[in-house]
N, C-alpha and C. Protein backbone atom coordinates (compact mmCIF):
# COMPACT_ATOMS: atom_id res chain seq x y z
N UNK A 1 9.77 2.26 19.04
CA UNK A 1 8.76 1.40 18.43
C UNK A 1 9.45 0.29 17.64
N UNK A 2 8.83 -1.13 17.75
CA UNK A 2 9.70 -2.03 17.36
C UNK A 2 9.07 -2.29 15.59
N UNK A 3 9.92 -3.26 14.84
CA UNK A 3 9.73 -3.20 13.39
C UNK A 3 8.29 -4.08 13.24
N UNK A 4 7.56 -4.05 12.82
CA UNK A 4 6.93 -5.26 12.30
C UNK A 4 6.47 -5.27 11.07
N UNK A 5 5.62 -6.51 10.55
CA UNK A 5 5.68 -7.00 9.41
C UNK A 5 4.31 -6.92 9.24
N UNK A 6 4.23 -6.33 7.90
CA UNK A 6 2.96 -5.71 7.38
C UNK A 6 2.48 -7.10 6.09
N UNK A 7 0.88 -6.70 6.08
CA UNK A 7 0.61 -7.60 5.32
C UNK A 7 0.41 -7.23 3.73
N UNK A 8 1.35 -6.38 3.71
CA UNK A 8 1.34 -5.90 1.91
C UNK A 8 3.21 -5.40 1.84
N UNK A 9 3.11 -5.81 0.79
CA UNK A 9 4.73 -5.45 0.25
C UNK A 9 4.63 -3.98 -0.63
N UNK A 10 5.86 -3.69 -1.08
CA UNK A 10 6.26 -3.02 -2.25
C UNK A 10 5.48 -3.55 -3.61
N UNK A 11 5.06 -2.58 -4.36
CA UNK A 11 4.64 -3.57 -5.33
C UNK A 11 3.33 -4.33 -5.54
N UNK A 12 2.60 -4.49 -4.45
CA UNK A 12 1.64 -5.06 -4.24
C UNK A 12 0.26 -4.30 -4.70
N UNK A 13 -0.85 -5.07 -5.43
CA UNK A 13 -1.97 -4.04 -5.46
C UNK A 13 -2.81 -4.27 -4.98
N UNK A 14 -3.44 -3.04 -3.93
CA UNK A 14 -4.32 -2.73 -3.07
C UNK A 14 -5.56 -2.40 -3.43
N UNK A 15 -6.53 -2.48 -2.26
CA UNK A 15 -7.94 -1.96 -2.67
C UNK A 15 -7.61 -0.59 -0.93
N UNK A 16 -8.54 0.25 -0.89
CA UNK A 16 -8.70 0.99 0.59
C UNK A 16 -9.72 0.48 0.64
N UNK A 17 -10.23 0.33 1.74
CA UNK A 17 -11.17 0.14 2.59
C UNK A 17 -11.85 1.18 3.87
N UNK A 18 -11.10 2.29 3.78
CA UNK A 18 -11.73 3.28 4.98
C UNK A 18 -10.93 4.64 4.60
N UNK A 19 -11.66 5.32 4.65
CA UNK A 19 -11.22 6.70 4.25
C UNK A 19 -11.84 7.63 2.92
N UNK A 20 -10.75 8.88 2.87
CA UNK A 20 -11.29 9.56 1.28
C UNK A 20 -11.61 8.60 0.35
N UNK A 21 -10.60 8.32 0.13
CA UNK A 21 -10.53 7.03 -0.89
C UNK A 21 -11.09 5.35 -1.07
N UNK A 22 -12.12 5.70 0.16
CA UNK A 22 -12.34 3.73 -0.42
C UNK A 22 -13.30 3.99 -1.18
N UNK A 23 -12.39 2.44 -1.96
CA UNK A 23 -12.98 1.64 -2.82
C UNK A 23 -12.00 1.74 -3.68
N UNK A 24 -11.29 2.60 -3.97
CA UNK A 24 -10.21 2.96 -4.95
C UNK A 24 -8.80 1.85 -4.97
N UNK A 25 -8.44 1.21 -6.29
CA UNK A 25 -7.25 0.69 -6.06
C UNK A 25 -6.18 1.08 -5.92
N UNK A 26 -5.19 0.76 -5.56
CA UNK A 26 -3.80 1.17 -6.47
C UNK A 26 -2.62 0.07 -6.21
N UNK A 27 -1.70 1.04 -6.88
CA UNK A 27 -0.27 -0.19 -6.61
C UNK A 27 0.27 0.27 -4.83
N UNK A 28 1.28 -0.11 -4.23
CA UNK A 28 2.02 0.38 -3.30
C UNK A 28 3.16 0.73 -3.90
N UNK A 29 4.07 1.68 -3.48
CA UNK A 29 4.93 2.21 -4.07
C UNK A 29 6.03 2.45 -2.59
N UNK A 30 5.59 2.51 -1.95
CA UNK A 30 6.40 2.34 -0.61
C UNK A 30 6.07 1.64 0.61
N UNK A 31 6.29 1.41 1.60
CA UNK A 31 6.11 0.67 2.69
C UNK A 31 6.84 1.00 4.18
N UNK A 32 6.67 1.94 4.98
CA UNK A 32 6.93 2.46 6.07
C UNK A 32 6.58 1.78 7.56
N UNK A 33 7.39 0.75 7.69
CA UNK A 33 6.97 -0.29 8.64
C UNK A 33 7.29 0.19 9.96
N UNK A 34 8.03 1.23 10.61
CA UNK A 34 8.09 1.63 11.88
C UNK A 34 6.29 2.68 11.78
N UNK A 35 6.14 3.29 10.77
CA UNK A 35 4.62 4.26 11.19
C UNK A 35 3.83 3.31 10.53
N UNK A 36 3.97 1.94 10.49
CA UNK A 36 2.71 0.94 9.83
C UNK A 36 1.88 1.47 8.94
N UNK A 37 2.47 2.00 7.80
CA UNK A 37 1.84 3.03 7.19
C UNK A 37 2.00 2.22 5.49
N UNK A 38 1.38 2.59 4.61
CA UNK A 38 1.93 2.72 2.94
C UNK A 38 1.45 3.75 1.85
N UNK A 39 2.89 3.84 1.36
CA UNK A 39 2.00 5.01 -0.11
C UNK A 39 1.50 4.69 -1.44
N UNK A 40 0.50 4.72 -1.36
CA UNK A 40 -0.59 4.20 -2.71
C UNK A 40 -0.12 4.92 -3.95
N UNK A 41 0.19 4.96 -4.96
CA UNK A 41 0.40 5.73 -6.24
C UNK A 41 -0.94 6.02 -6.82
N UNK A 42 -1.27 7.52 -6.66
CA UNK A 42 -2.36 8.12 -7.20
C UNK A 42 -3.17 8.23 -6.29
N UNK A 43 -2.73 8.06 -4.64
CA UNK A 43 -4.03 7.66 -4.12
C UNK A 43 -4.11 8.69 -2.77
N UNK A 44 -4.74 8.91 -2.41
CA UNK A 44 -4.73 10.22 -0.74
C UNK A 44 -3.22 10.70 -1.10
N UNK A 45 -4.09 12.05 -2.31
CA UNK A 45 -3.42 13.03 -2.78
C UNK A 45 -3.10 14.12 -1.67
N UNK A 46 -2.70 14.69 -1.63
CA UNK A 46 -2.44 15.99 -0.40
C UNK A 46 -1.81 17.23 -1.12
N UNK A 47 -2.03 18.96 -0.86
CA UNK A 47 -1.53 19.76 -1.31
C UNK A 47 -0.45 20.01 -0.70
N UNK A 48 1.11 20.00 -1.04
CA UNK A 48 1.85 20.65 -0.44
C UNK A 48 2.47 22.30 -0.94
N UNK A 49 2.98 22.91 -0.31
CA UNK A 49 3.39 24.28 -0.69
C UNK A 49 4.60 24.08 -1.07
N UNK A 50 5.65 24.63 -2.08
CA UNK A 50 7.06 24.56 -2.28
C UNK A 50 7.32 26.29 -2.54
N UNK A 51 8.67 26.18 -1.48
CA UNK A 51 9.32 27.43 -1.69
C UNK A 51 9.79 27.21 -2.91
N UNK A 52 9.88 28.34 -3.52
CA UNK A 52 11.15 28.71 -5.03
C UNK A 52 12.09 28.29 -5.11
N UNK A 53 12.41 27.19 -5.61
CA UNK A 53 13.92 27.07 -5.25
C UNK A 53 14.94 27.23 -6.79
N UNK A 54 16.25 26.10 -6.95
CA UNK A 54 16.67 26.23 -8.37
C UNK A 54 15.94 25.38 -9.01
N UNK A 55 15.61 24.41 -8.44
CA UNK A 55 14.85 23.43 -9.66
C UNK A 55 13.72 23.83 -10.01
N UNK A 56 13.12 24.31 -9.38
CA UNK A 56 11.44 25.21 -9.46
C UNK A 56 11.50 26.30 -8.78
N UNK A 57 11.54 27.32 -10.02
CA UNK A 57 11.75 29.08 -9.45
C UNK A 57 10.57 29.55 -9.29
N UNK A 58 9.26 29.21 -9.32
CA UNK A 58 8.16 29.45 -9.61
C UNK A 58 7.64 29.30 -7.98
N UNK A 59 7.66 28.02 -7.49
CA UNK A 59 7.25 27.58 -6.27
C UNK A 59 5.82 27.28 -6.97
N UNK A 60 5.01 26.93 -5.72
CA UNK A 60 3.91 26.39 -6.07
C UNK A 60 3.51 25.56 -5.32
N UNK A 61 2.07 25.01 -5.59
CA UNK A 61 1.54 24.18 -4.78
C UNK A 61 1.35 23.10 -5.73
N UNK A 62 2.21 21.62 -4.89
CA UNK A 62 2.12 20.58 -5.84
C UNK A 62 1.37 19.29 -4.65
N UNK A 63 0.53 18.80 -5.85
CA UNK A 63 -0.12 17.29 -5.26
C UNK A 63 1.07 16.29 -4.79
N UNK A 64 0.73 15.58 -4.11
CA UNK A 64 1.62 14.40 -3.59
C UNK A 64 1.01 13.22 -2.95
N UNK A 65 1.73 12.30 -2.88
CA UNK A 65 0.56 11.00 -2.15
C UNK A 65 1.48 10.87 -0.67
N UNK A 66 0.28 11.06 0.16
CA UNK A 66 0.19 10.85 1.39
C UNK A 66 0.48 9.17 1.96
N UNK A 67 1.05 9.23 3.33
CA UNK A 67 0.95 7.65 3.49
C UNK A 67 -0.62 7.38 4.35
N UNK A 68 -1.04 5.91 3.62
CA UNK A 68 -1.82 5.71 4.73
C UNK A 68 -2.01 4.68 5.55
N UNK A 69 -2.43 4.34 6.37
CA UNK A 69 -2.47 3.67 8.15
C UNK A 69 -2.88 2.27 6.97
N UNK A 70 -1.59 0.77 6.97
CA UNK A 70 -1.78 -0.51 6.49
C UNK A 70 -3.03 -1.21 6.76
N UNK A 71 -3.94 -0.81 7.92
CA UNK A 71 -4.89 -1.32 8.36
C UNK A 71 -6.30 -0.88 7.59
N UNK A 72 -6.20 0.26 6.75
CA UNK A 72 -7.35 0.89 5.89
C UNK A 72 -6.90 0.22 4.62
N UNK A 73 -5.95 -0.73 3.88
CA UNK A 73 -6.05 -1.19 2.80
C UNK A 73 -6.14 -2.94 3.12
N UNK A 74 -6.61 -3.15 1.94
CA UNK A 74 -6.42 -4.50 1.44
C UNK A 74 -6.11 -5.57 0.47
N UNK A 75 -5.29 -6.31 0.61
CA UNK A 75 -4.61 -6.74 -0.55
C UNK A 75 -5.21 -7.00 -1.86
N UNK A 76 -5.09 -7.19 -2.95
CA UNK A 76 -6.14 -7.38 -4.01
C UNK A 76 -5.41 -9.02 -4.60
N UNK A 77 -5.81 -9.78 -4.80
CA UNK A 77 -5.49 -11.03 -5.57
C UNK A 77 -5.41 -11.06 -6.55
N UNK A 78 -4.00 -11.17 -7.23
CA UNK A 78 -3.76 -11.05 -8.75
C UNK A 78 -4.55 -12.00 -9.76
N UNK A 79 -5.13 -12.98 -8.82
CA UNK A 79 -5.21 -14.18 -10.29
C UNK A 79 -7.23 -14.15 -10.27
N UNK A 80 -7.65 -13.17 -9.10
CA UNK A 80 -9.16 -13.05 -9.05
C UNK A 80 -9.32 -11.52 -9.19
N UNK A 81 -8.78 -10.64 -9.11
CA UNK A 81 -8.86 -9.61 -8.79
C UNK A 81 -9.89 -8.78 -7.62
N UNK A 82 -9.69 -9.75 -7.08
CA UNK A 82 -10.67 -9.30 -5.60
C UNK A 82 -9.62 -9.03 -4.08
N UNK A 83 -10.54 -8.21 -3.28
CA UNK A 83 -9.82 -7.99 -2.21
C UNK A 83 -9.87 -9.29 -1.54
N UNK A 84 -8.95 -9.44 -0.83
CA UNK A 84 -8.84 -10.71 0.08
C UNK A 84 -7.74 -10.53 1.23
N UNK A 85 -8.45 -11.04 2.44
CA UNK A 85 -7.66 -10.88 3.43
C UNK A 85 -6.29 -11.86 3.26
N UNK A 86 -4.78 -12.09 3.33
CA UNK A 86 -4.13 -12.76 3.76
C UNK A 86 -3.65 -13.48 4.58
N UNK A 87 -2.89 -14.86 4.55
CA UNK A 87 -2.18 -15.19 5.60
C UNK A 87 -1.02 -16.02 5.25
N UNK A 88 -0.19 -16.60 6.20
CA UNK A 88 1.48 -17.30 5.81
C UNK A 88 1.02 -18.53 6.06
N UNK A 89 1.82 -18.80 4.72
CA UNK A 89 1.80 -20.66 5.19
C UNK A 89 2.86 -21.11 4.46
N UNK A 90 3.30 -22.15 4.89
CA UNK A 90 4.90 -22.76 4.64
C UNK A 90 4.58 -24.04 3.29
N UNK A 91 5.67 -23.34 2.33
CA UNK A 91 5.20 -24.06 0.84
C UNK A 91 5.94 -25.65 0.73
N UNK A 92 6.16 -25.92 -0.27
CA UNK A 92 7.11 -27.47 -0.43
C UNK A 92 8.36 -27.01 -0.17
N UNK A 93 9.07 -26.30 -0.13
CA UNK A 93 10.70 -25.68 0.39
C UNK A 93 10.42 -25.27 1.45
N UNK A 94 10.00 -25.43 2.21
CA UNK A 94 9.69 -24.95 3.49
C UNK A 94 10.08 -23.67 3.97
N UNK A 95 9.68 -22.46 2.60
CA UNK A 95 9.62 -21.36 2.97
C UNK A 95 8.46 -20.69 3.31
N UNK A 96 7.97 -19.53 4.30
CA UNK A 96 6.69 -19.28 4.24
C UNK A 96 6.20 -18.42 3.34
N UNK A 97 5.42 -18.62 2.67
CA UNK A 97 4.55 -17.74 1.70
C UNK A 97 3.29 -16.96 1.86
N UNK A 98 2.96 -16.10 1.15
CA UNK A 98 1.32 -15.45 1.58
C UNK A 98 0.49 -16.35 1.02
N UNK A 99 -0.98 -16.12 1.15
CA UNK A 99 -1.85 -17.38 0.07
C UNK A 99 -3.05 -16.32 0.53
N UNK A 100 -3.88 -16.45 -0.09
CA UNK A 100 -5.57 -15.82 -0.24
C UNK A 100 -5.72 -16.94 0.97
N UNK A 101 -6.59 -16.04 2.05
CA UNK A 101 -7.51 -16.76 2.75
C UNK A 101 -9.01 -16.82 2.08
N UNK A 102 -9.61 -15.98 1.05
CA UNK A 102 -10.61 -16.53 0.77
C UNK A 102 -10.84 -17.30 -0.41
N UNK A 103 -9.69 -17.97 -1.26
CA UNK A 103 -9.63 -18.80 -2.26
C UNK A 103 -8.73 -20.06 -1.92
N UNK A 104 -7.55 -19.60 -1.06
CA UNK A 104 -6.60 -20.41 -0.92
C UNK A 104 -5.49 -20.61 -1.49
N UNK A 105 -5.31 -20.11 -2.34
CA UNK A 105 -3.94 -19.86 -3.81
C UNK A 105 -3.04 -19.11 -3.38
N UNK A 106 -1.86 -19.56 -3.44
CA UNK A 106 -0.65 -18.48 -2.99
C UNK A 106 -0.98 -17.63 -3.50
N UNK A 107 -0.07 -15.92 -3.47
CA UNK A 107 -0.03 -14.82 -3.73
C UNK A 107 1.58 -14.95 -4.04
């Protein structure tokens, strides 16, 4: 499977849009671009089981955030705080940048 380029970074804050969780924001905290995937902080929690080990002799069942499919979130606009779809466009240095398609303002 080849790499591609997702329309949310590291860092970025999201809204979901489909799933347990929409409507819910969060930050991204990772970005898994071969499974087009990202992990929300706080967000599609999941139970996992842990054997006993040395760091935790107890074991237990601990929460964790799941990744989810880039196509169920959406970017949120820092300077409106609304979801908004993105797109690239090439600034005065003729680097390309993101910008709100529904305001128009870089990101």
């Amino acid at each position: 499977m080849s790499k591609h380029k997702l329309h949310v970074k590291k860092g970025d804050t999201v809204k979901v849009i489909a799933g347990d969780d929409k409507g819910k924001t969060g930050t991204v905290t990772s970005v898994l671009t071969e499974k087009q995937k990202v992990v929300i902080e706080g967000l599609n929690l999941v139970s996992k089981h842990q054997k006993p080990s040395a760091k935790n002799p107890n074991g237990g069942i601990v929460k964790q955030e799941a990744p989810i499919h880039a196509s169920n979130v959406m970017l949120v606009e820092p300077a409106t705080n609304e979801a908004t779809r993105s797109g690239k466009k090439l600034n005065n240095d003729g680097k390309l940048q993101r910008y709100s398609k529904k305001t128009g303002n870089l990101i």
